[in-house]
Protein backbone atom coordinates (compact mmCIF):
# COMPACT_ATOMS: atom_id res chain seq x y z
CA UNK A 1 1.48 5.00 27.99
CA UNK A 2 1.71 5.88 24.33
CA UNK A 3 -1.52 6.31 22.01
CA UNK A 4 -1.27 6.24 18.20
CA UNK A 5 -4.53 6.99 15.89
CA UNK A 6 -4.90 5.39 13.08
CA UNK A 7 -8.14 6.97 11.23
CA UNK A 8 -8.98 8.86 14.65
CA UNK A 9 -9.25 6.25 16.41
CA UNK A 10 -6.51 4.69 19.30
CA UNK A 11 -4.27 1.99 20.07
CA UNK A 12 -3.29 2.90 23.66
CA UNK A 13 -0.21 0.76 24.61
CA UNK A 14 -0.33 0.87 28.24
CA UNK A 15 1.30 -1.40 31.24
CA UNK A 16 -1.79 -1.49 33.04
CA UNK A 17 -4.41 -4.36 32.74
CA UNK A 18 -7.18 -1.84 34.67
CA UNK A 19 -7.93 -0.20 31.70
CA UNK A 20 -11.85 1.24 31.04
CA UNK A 21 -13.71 -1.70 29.13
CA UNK A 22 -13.71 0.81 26.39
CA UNK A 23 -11.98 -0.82 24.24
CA UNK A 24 -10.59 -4.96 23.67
CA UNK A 25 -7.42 -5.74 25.60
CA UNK A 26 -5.27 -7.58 23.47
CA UNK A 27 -1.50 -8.70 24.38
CA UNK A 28 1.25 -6.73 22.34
CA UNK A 29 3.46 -10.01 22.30
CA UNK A 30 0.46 -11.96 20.57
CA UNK A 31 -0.06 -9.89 17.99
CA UNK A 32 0.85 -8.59 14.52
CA UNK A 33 0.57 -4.80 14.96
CA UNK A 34 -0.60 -4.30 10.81
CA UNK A 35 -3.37 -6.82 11.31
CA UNK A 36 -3.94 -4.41 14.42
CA UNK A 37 -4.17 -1.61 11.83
CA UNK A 38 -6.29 -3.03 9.52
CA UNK A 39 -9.04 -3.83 12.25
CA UNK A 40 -9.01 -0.39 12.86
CA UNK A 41 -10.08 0.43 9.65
CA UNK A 42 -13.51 -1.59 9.73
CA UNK A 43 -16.42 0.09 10.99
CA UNK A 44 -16.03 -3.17 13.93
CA UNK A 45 -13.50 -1.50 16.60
CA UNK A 46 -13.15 1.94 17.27
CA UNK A 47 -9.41 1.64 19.22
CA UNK A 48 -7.62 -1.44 21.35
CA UNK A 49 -5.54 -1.29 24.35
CA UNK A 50 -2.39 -2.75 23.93
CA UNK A 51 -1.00 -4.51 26.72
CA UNK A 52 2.52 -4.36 27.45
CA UNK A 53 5.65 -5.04 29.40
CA UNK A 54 8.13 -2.62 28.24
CA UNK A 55 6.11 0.16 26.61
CA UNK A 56 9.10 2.08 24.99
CA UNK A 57 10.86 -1.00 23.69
CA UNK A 58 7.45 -2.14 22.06
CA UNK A 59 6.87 1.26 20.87
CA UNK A 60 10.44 1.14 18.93
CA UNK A 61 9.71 -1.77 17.49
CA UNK A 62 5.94 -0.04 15.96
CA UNK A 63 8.11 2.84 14.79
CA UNK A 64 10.53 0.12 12.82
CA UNK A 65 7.62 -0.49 10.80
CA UNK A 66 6.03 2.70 10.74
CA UNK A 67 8.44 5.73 9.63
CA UNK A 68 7.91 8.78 12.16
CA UNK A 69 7.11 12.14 10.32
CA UNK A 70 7.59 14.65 13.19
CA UNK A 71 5.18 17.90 13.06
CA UNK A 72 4.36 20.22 15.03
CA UNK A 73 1.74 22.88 15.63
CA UNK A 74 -0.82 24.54 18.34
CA UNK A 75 -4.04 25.87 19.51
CA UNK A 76 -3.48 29.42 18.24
CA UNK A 77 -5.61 31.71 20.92
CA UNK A 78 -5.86 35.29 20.06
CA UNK A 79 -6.79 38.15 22.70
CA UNK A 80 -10.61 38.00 22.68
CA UNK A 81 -10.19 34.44 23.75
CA UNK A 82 -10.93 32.98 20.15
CA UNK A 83 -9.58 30.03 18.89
CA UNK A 84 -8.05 29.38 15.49
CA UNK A 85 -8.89 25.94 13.76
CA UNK A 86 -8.41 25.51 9.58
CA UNK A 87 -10.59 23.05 7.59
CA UNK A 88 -8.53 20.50 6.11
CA UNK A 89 -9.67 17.28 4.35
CA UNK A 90 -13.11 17.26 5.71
CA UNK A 91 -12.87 17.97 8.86
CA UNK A 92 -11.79 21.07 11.71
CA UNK A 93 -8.20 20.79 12.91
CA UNK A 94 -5.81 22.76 14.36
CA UNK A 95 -3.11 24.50 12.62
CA UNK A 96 0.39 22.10 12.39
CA UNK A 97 2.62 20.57 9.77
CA UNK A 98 6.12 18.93 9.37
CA UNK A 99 8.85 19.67 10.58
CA UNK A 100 11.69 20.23 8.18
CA UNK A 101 15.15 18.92 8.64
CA UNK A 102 17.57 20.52 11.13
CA UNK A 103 14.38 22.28 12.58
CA UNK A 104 13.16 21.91 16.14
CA UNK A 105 10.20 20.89 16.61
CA UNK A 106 9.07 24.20 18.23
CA UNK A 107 10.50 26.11 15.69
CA UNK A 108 8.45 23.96 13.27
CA UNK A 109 5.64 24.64 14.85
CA UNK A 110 5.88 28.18 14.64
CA UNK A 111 6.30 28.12 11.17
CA UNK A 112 3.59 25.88 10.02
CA UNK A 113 0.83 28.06 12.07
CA UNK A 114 2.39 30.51 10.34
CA UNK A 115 1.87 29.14 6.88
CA UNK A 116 -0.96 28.05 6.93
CA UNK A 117 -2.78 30.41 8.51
CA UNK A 118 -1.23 33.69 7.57
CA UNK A 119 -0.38 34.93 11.10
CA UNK A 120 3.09 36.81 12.49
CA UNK A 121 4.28 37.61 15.99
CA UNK A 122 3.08 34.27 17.59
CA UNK A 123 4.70 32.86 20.73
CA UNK A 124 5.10 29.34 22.73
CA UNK A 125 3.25 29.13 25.69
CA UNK A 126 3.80 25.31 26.82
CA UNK A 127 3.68 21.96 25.40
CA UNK A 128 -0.11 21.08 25.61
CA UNK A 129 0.60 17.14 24.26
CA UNK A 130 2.24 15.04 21.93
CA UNK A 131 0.33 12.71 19.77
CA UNK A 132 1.27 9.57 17.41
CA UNK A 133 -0.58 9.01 14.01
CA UNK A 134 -0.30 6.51 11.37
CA UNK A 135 -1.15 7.81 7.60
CA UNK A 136 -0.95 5.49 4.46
CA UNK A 137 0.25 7.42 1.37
CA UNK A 138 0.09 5.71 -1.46
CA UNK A 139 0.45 2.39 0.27
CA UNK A 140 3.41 3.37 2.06
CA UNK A 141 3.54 2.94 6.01
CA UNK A 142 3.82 6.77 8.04
């Protein structure tokens, strides 16, 4: 299963047709993924399962349209047990940013938390998830 978020809010691409009723089922082969998007951005649906039969082959073919922008970042936990979020563009979030060329990912990730928040000597504990977003900068597709 992959979810993206476009605006908060998912397209879950899944090979399952027993998905919660949460959201419409629609059929990844019958659809045009930007008209998709652009649903998404009416107050009408808040997310959409998208049905399909190879989910990493019909992924590929969102990121053709879509240019990844990897980043990376974490829940930043200090020793009293309190968490670290930043403010940015309206709303709580938690420290991350992109990763630069030649980086890894969690070496990016380090760095960004670092940036942005001021903080040294910070460590890796495990992957907690990976998550897919779609951004439109000045009307062009990330």
């Amino acid at each position: 299963m992959y979810k993206v978020f476009i605006n908060d809010k998912p397209i879950i691409l899944t090979t399952s047709t027993n998905n919660e009723k949460e959201y419409p089922l629609l059929f990844f082969d019958n659809i045009i993924f930007e008209e998709v998007v652009e649903k998404l951005k009416s107050d009408i649906f808040n997310g959409f399962y998208l049905f399909s039969t190879n989910e990493e082959r019909d992924f590929n073919k969102i990121k053709k349209v879509y240019k990844p922008v990897v980043a990376g970042g974490g829940l930043v936990v200090n020793e009293k047990e309190e968490v670290l979020f930043i403010f940015r563009e309206g709303k709580w979030d938690l420290p991350k940013g992109r990763v630069e060329k030649g980086e890894k990912i969690q070496e990016g990730a380090i760095r960004e938390v670092e940036e942005e928040c001021g903080i040294r000597n910070i460590s890796l504990k495990k992957l907690l998830l990976v998550t897919h977003h779609l951004f439109v900068y000045k009307e062009k597709k990330r």
